[in-house]
C-alpha atoms as a PDB file:
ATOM      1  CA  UNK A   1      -8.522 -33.521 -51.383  1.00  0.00           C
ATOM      2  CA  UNK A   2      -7.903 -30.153 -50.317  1.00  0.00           C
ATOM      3  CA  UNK A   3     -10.855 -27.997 -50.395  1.00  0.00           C
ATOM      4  CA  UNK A   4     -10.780 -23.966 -51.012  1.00  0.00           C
ATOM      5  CA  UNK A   5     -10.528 -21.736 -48.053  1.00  0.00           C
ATOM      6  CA  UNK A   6     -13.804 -19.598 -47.303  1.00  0.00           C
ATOM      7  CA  UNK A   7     -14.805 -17.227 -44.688  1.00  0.00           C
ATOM      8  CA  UNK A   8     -16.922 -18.996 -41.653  1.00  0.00           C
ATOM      9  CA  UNK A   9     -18.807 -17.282 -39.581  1.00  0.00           C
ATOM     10  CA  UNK A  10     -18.501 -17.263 -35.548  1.00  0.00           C
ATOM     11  CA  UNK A  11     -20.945 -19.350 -33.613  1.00  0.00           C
ATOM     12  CA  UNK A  12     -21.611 -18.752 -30.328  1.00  0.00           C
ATOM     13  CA  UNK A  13     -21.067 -22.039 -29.640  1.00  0.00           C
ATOM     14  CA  UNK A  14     -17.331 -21.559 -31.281  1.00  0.00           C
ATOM     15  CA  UNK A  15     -17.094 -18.838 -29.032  1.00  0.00           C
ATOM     16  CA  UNK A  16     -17.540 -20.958 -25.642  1.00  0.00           C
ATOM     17  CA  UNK A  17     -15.090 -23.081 -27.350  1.00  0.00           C
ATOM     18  CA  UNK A  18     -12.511 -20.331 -27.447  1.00  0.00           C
ATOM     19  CA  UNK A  19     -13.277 -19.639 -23.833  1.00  0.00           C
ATOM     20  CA  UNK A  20     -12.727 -22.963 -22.598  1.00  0.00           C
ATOM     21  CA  UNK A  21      -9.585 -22.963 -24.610  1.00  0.00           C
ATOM     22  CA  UNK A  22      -8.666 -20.082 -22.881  1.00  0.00           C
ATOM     23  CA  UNK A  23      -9.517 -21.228 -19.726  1.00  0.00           C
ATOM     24  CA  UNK A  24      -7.283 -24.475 -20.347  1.00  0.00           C
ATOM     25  CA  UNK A  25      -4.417 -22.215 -20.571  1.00  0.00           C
ATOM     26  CA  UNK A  26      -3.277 -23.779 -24.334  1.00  0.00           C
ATOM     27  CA  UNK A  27      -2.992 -20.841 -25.893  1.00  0.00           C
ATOM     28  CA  UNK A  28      -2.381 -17.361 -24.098  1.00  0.00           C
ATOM     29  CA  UNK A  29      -5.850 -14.779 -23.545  1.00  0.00           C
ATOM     30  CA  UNK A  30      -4.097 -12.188 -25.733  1.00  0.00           C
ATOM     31  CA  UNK A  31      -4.024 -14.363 -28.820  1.00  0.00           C
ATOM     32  CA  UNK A  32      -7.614 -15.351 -28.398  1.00  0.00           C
ATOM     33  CA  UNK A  33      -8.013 -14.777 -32.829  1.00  0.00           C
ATOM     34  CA  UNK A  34      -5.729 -17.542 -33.193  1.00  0.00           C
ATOM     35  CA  UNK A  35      -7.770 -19.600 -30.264  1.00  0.00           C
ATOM     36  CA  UNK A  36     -11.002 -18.427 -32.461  1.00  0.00           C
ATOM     37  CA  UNK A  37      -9.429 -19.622 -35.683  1.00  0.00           C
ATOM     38  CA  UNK A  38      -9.149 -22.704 -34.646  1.00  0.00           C
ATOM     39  CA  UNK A  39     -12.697 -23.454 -32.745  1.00  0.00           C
ATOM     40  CA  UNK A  40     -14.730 -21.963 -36.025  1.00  0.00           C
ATOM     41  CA  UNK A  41     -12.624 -24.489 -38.237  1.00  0.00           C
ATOM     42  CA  UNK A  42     -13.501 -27.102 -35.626  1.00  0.00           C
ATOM     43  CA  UNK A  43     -17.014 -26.339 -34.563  1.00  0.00           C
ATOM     44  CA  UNK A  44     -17.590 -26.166 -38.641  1.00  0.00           C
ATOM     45  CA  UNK A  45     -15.855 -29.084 -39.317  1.00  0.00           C
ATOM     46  CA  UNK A  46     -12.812 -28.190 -41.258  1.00  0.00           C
ATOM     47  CA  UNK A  47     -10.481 -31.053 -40.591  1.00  0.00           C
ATOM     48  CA  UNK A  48      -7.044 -29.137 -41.350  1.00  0.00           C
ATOM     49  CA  UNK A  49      -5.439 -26.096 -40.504  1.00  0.00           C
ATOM     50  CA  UNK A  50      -3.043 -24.926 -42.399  1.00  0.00           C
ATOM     51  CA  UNK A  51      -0.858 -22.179 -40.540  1.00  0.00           C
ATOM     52  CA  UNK A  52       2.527 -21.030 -40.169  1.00  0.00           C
ATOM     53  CA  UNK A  53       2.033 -20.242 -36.630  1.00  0.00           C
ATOM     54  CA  UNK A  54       4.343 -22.366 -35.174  1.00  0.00           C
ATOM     55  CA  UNK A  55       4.322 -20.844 -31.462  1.00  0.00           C
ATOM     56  CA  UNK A  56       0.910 -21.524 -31.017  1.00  0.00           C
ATOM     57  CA  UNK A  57      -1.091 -23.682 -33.592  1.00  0.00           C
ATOM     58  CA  UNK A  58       0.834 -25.935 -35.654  1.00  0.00           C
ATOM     59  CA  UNK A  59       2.368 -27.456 -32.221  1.00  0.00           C
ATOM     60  CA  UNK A  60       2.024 -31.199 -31.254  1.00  0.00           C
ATOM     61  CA  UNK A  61       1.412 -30.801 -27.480  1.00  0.00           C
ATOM     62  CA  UNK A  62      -1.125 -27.976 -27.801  1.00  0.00           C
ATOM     63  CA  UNK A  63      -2.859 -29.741 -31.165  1.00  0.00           C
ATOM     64  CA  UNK A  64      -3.379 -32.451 -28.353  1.00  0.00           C
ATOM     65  CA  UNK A  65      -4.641 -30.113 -25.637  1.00  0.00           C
ATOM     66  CA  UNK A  66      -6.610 -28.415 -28.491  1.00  0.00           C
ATOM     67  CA  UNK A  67      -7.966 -31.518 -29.021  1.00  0.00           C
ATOM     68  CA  UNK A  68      -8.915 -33.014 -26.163  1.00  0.00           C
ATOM     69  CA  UNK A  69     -11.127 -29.662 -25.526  1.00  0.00           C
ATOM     70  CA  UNK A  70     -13.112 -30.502 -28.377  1.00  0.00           C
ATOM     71  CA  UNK A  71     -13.627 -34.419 -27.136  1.00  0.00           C
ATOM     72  CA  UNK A  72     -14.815 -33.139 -24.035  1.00  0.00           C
ATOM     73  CA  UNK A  73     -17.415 -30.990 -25.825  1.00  0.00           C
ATOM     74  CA  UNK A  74     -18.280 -33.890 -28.149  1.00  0.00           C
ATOM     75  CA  UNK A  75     -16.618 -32.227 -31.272  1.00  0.00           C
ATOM     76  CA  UNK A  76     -14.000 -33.638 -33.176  1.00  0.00           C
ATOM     77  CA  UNK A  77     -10.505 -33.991 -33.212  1.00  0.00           C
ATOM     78  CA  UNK A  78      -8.505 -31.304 -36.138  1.00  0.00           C
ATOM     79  CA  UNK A  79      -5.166 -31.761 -37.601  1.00  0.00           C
ATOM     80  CA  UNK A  80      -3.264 -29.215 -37.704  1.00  0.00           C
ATOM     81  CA  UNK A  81      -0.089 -28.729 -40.334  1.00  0.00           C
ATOM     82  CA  UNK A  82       1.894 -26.139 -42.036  1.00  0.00           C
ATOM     83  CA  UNK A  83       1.827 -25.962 -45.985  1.00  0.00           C
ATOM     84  CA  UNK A  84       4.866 -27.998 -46.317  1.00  0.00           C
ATOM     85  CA  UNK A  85       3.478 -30.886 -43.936  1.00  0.00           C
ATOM     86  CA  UNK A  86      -0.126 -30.414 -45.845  1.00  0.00           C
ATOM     87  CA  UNK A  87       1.475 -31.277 -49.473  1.00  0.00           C
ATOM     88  CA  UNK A  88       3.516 -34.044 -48.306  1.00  0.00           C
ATOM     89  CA  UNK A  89       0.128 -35.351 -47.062  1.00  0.00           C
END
């Protein structure tokens, strides 16, 4: 069941999350909002993304490097799809 989008505020434990993401190299320093839009949904515990962002989100090697960030700060793993991939789901 797909729930309805709402605004989530920053943590500043989302934020270290962005900065280790950043530090892994996944997704470039000057994109850091779509690094951020990703660690709120996970740190919150939003288990989809839904994004068109195709260069640096919805991207099966980085959803893995993404991911394996959040295992090593005991958080858990997030899909993330494109609308298309969401309603075939």
């Amino acid at each position: 069941m797909l729930m309805r989008s709402r605004t989530r505020p920053v943590t500043v434990e989302g934020s270290a999350l962005v900065d280790e993401s950043i530090r892994a190299a996944i997704i470039p320093a000057r994109f850091k909002n779509d690094t951020l839009h990703v660690a709120v949904a996970v740190w919150h515990k939003v288990e989809v993304v839904v994004s068109w962002n195709m260069a640096h989100l919805v991207n099966v090697r980085k959803v893995e490097r993404i991911n394996a960030v959040n295992e090593r700060a005991g958080l858990a793993r997030i899909l993330i799809h494109t609308p298309e991939e969401v309603l075939d789901l």
